[in-house]
Structures are given as structure tokens and as C-alpha cells.
PDB file of N, CA and C in Angstrom:
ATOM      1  N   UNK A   1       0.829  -1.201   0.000  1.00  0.00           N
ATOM      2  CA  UNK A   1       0.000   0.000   0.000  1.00  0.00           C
ATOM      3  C   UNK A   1       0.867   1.257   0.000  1.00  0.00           C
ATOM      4  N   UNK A   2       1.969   1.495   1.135  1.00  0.00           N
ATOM      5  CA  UNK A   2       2.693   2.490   0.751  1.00  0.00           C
ATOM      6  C   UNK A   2       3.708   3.025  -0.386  1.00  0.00           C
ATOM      7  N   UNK A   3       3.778   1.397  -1.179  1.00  0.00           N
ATOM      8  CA  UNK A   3       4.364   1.880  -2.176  1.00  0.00           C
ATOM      9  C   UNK A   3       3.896   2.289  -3.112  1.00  0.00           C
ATOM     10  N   UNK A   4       2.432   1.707  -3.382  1.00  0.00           N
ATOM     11  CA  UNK A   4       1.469   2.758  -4.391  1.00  0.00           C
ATOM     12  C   UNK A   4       1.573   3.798  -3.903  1.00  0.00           C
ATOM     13  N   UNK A   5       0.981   4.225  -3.061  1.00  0.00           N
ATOM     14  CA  UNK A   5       1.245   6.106  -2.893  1.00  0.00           C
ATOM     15  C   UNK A   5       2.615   7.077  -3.080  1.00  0.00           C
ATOM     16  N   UNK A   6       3.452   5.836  -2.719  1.00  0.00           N
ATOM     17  CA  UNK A   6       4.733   6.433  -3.342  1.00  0.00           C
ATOM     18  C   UNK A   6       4.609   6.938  -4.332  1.00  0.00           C
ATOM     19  N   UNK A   7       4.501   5.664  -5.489  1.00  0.00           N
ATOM     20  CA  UNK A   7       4.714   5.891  -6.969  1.00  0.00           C
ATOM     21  C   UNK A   7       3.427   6.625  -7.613  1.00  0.00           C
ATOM     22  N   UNK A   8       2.830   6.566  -6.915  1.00  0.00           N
ATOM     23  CA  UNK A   8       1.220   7.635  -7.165  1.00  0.00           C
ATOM     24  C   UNK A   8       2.002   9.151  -7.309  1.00  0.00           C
ATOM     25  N   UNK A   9       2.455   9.652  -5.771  1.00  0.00           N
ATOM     26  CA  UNK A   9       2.870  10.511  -5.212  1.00  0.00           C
ATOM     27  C   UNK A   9       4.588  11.250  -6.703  1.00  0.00           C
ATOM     28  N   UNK A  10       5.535   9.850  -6.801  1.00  0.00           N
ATOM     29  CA  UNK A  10       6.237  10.674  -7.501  1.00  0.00           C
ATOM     30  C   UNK A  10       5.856  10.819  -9.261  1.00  0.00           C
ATOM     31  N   UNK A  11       4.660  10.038  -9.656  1.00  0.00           N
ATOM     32  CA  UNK A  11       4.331  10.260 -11.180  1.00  0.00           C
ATOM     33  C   UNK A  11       3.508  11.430 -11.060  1.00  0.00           C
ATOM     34  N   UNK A  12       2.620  12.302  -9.798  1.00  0.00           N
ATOM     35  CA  UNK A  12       2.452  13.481  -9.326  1.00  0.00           C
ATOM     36  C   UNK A  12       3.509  14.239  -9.588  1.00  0.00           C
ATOM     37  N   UNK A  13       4.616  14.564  -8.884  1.00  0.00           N
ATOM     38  CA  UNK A  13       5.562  15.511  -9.232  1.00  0.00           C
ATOM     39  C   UNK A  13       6.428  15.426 -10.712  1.00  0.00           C
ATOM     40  N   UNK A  14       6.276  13.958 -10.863  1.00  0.00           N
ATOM     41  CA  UNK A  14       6.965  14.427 -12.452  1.00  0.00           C
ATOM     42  C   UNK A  14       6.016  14.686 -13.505  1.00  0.00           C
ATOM     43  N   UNK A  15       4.541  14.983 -13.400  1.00  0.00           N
ATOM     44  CA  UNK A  15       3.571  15.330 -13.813  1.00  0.00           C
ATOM     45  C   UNK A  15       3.960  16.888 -13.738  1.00  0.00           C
ATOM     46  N   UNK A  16       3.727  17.307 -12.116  1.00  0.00           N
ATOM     47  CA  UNK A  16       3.892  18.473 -12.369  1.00  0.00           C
ATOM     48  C   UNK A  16       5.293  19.492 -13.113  1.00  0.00           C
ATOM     49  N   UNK A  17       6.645  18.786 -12.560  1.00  0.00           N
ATOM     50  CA  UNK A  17       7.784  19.600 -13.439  1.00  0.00           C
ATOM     51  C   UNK A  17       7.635  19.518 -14.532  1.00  0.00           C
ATOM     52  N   UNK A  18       6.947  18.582 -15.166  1.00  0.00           N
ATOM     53  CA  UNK A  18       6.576  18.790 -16.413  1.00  0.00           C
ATOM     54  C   UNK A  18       5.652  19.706 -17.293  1.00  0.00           C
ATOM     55  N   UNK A  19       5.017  20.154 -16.433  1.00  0.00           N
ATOM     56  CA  UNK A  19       3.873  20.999 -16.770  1.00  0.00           C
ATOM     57  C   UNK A  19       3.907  22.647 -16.407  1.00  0.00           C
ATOM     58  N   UNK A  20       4.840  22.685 -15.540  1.00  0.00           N
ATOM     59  CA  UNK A  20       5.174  23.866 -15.080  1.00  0.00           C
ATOM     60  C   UNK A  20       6.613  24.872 -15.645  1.00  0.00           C
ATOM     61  N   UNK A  21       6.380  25.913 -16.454  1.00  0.00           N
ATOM     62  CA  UNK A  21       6.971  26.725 -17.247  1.00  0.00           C
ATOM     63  C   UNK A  21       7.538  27.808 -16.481  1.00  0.00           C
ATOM     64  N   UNK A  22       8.861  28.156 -16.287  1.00  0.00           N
ATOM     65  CA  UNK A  22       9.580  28.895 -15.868  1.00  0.00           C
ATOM     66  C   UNK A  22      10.117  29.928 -16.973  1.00  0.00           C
ATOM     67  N   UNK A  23      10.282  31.360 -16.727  1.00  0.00           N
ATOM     68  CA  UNK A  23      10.650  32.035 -18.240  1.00  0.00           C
ATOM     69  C   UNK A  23      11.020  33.299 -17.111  1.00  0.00           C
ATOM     70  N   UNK A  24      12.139  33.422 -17.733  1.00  0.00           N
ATOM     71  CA  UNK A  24      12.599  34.818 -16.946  1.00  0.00           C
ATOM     72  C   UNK A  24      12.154  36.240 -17.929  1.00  0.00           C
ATOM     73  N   UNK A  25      12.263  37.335 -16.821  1.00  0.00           N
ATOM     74  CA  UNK A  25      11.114  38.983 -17.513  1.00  0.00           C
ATOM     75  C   UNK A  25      12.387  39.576 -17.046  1.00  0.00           C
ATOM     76  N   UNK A  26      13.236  40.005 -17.369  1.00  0.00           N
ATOM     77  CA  UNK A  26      14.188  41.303 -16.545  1.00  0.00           C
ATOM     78  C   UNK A  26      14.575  40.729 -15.377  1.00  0.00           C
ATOM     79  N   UNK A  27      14.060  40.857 -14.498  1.00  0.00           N
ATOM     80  CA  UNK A  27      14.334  41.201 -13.100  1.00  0.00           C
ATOM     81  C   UNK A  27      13.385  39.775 -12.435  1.00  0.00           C
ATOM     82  N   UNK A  28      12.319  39.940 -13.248  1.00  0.00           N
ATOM     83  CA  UNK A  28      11.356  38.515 -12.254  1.00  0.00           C
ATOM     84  C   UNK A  28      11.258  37.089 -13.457  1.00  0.00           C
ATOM     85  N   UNK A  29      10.662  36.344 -12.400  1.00  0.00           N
ATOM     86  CA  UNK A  29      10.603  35.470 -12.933  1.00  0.00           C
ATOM     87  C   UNK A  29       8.968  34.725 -12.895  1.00  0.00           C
ATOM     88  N   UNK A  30       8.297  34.500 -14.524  1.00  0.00           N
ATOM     89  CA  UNK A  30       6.927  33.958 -14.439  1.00  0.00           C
ATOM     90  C   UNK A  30       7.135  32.388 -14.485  1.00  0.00           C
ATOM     91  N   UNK A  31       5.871  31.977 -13.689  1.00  0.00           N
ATOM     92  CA  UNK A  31       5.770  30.224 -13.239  1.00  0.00           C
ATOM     93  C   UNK A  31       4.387  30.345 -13.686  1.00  0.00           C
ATOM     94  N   UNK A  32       4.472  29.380 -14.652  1.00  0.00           N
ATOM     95  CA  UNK A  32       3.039  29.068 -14.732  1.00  0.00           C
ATOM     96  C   UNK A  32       3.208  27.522 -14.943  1.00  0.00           C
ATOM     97  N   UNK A  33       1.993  27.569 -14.168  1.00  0.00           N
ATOM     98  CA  UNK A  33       1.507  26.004 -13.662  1.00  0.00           C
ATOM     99  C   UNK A  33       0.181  25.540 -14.576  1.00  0.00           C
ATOM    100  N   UNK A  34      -0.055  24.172 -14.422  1.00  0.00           N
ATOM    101  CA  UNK A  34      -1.117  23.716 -14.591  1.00  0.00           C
ATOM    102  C   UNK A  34      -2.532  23.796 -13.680  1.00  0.00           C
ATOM    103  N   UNK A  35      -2.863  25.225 -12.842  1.00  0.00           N
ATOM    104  CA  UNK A  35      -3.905  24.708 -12.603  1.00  0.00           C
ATOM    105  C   UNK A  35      -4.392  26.199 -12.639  1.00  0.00           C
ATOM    106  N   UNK A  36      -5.602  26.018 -12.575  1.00  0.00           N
ATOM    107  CA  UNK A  36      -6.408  27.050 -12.883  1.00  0.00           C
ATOM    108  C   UNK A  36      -7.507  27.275 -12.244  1.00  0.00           C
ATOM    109  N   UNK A  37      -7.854  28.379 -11.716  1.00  0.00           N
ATOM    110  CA  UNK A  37      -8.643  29.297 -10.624  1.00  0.00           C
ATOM    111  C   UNK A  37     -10.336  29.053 -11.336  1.00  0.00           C
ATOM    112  N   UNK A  38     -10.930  29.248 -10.408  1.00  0.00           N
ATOM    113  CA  UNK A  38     -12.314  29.941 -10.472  1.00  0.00           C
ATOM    114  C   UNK A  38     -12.869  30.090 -11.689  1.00  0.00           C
ATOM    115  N   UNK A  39     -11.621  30.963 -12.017  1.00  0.00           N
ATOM    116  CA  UNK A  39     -12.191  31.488 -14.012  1.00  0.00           C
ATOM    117  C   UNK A  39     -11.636  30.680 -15.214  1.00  0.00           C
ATOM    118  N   UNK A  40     -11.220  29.720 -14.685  1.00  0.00           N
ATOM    119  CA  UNK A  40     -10.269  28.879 -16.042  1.00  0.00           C
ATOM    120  C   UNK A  40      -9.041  29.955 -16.234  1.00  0.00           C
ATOM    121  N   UNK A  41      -8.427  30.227 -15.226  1.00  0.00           N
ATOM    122  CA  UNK A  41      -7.658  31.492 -15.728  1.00  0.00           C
ATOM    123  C   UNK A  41      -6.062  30.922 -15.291  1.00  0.00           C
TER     124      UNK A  41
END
């Protein structure tokens, strides 16, 4: 049982680094993720 949630747990995070876009602006830096608010936004 705990090792399903393991491997649940790390195909979760390599789900997410995968999905999540890093791009530098000047000075900051935008992250956009896969999930989305209220408004589909």
C-alpha cells in the first residue's frame, strides 16, 4: 500500500515539473503552472 502512494505521489511531481513553465522577464521570474482558478484562468 505504501508503495502505491509512493509511486502515485512521484508520477504526481513528475507530472507536475513537467507541466510547469519557468521564463525569466528582466528582473522577475513567471511560473506558470497547470492549474487554474475559479475562471479557467
Amino acid at each position: 500500500m505504501i508503495e502505491e502512494i509512493q509511486r502515485l505521489t512521484e508520477q504526481y511531481h513528475a507530472w507536475l515539473r513537467e507541466k510547469t513553465n519557468l521564463r525569466a522577464i528582466e528582473d522577475w521570474v513567471e511560473i506558470t503552472a497547470p492549474f487554474l482558478d475559479r475562471h479557467n484562468d
